[in-house]
PDB file of N, CA and C in Angstrom:
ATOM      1  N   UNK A   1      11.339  14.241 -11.815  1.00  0.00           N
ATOM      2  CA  UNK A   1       9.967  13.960 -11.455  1.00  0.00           C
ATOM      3  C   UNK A   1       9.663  12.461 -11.481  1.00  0.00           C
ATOM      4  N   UNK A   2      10.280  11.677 -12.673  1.00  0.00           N
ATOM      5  CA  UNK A   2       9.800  10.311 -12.712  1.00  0.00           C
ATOM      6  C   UNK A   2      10.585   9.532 -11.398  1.00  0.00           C
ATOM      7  N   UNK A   3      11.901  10.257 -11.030  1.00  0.00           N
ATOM      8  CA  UNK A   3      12.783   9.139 -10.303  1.00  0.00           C
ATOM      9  C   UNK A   3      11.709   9.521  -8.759  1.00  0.00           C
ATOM     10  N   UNK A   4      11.293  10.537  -8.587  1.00  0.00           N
ATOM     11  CA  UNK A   4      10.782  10.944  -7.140  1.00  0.00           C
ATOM     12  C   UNK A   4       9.457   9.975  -7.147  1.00  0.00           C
ATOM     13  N   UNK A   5       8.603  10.221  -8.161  1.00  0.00           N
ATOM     14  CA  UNK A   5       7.667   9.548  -8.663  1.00  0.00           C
ATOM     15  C   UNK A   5       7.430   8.136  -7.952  1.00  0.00           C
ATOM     16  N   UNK A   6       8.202   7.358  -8.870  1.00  0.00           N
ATOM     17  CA  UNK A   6       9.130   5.908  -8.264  1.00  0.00           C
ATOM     18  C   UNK A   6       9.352   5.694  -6.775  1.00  0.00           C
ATOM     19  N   UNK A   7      10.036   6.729  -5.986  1.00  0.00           N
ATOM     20  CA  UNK A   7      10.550   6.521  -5.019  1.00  0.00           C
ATOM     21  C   UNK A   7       8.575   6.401  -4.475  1.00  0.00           C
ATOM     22  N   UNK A   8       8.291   7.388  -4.337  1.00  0.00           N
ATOM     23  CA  UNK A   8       7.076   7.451  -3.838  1.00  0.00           C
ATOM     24  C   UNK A   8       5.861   6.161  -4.003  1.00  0.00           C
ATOM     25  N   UNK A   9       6.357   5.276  -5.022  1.00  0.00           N
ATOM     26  CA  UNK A   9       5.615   4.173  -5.593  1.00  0.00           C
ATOM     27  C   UNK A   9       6.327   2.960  -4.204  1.00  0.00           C
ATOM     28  N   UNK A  10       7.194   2.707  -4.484  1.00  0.00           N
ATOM     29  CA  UNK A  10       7.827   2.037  -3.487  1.00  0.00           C
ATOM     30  C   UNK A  10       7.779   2.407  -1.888  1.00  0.00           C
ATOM     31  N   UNK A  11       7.641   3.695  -1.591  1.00  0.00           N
ATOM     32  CA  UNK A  11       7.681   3.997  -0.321  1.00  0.00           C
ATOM     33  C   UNK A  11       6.011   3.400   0.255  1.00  0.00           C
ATOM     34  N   UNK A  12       5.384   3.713  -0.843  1.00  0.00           N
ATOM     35  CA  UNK A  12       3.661   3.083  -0.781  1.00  0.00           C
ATOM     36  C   UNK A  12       3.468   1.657  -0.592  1.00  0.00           C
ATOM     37  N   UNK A  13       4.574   1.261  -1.707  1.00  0.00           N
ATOM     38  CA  UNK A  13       4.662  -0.277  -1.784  1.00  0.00           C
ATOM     39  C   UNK A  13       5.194  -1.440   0.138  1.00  0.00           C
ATOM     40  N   UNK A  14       6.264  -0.690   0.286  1.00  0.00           N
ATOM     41  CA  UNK A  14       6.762  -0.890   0.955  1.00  0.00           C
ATOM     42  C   UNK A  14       6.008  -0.541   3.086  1.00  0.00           C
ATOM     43  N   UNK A  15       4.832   0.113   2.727  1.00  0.00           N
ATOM     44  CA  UNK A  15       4.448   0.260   3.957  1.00  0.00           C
ATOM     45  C   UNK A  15       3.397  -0.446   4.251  1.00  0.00           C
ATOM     46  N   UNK A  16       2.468  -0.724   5.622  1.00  0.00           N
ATOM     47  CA  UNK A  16       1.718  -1.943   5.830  1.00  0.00           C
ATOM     48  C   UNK A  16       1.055  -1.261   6.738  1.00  0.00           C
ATOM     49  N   UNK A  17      -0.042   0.211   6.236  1.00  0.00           N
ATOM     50  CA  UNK A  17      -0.809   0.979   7.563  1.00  0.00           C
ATOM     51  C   UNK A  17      -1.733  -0.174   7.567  1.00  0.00           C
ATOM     52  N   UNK A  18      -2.411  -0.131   8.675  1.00  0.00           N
ATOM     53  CA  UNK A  18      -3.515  -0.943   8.913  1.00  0.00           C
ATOM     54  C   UNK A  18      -5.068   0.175   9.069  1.00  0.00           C
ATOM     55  N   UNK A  19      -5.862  -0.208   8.564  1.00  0.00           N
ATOM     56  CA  UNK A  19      -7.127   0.567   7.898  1.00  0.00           C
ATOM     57  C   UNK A  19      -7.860   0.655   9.780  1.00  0.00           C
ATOM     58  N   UNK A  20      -8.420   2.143   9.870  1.00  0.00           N
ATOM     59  CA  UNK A  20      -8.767   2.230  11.055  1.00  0.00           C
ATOM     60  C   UNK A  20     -10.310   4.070  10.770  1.00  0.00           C
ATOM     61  N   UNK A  21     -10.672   4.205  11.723  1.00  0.00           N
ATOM     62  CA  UNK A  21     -11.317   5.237  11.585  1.00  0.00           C
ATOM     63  C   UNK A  21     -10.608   6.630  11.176  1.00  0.00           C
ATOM     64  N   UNK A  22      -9.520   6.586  10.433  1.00  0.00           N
ATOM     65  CA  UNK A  22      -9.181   7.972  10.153  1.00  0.00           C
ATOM     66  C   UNK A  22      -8.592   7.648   8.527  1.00  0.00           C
ATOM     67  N   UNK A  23      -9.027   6.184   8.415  1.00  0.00           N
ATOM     68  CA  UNK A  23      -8.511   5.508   6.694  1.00  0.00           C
ATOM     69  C   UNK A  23      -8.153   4.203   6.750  1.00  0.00           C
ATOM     70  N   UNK A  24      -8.712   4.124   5.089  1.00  0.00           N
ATOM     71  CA  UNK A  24      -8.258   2.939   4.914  1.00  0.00           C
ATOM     72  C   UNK A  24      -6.795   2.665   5.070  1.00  0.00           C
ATOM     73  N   UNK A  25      -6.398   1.218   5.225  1.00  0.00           N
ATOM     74  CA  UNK A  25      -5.203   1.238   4.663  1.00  0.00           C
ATOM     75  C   UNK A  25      -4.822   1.088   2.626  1.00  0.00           C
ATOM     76  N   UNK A  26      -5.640   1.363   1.991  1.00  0.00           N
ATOM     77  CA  UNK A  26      -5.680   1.803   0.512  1.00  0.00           C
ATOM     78  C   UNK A  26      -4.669   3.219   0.374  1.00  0.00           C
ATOM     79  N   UNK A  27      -6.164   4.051   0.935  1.00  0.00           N
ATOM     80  CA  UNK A  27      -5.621   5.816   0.955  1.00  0.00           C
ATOM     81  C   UNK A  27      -4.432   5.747   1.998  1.00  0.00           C
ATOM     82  N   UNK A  28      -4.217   5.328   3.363  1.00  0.00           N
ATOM     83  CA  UNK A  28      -3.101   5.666   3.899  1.00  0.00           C
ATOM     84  C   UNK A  28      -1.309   5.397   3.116  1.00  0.00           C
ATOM     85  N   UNK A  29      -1.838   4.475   2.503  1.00  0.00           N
ATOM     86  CA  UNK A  29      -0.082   4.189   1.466  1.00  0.00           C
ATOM     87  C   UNK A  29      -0.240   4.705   0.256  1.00  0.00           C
ATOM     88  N   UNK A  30      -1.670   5.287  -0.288  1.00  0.00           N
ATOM     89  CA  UNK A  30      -1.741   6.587  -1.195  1.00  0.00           C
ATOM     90  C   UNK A  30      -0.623   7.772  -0.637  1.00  0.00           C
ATOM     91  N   UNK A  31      -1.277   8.085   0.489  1.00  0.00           N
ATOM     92  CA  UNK A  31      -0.990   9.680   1.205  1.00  0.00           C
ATOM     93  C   UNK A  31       0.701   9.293   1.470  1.00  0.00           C
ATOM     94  N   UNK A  32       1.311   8.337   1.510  1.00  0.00           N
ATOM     95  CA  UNK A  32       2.315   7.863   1.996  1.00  0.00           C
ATOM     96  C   UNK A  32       3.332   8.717   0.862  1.00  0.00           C
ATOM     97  N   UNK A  33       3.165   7.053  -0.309  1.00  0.00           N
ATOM     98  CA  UNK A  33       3.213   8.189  -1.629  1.00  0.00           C
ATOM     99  C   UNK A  33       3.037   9.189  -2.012  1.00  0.00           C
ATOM    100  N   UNK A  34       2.239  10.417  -1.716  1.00  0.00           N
ATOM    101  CA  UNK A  34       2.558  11.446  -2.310  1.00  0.00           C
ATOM    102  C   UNK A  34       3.270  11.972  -1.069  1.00  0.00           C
ATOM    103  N   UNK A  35       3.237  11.819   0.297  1.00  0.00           N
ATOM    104  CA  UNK A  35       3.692  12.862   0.786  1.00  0.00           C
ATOM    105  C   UNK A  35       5.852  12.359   0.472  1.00  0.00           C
ATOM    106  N   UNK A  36       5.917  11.604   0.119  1.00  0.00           N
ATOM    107  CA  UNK A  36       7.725  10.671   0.071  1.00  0.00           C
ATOM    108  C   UNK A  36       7.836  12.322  -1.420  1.00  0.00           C
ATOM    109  N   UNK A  37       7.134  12.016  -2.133  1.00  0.00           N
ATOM    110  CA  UNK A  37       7.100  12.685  -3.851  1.00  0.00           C
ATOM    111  C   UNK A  37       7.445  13.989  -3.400  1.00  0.00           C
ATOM    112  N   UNK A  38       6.425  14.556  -2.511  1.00  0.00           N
ATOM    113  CA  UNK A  38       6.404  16.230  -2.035  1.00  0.00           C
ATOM    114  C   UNK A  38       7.837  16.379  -1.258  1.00  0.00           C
ATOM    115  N   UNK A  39       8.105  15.442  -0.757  1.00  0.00           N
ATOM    116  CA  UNK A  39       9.209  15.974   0.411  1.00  0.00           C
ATOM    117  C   UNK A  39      10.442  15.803   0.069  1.00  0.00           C
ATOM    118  N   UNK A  40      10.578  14.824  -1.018  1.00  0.00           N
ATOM    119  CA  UNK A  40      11.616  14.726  -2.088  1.00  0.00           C
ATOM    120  C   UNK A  40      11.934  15.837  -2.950  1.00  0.00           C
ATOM    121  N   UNK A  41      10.823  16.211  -3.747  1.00  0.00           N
ATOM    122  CA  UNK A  41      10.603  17.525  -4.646  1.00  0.00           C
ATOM    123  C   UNK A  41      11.336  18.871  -3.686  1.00  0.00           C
ATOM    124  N   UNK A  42      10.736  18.762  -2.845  1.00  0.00           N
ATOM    125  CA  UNK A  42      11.318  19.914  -2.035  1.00  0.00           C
ATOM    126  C   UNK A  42      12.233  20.228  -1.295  1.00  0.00           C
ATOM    127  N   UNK A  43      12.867  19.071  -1.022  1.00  0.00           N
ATOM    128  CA  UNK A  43      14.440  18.918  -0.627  1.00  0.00           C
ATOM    129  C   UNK A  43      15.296  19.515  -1.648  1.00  0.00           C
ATOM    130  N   UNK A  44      14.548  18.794  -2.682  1.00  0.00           N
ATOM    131  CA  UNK A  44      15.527  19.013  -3.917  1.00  0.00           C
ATOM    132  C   UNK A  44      15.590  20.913  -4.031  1.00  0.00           C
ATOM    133  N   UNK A  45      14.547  21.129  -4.116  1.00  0.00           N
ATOM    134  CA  UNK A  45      14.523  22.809  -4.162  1.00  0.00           C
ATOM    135  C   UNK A  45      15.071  23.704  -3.793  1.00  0.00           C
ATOM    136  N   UNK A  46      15.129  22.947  -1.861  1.00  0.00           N
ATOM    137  CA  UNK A  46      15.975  23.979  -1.012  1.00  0.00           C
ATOM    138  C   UNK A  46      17.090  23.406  -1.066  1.00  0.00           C
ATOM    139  N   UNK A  47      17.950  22.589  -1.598  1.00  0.00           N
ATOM    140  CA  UNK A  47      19.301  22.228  -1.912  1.00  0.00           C
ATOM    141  C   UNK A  47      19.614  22.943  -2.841  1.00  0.00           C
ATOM    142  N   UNK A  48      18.863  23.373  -4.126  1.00  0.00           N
ATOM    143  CA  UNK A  48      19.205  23.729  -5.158  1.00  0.00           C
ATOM    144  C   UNK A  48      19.184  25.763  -4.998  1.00  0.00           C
ATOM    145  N   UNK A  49      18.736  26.386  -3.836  1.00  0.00           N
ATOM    146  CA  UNK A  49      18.742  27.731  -3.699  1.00  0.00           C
ATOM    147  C   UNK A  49      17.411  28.173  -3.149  1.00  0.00           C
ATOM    148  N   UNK A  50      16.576  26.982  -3.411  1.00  0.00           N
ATOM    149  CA  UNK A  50      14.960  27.664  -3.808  1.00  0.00           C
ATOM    150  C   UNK A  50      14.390  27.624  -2.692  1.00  0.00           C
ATOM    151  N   UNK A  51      13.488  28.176  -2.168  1.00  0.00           N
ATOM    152  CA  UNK A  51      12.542  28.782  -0.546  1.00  0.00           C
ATOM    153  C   UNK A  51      11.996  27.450   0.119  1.00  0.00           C
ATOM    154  N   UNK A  52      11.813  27.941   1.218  1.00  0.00           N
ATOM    155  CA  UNK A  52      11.816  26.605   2.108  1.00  0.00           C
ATOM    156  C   UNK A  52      10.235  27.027   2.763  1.00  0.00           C
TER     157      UNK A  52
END
């Protein structure tokens, strides 16, 4: 959880949305971050046996 965590901190860190009528660029490298966390988590799942 912490290493996905991380990744997701950096994937936020690392992007440059530009703020427009559907978001800021604040929340857009929020949503960035969690969605890197979710899609990580769940890779991991369906690698490991678990439902897709």
């Amino acid at each position: 959880d912490a290493l996905f965590a991380d990744a997701g901190r950096i994937a936020a860190d690392a992007c440059d949305p530009a703020s427009d009528h559907r978001g800021s660029a604040e929340f857009k490298r929020h949503v960035v971050g969690v969605f890197t966390q979710r899609g990580l988590t769940k890779s991991l799942e369906t690698a490991q046996g678990g439902r897709s």
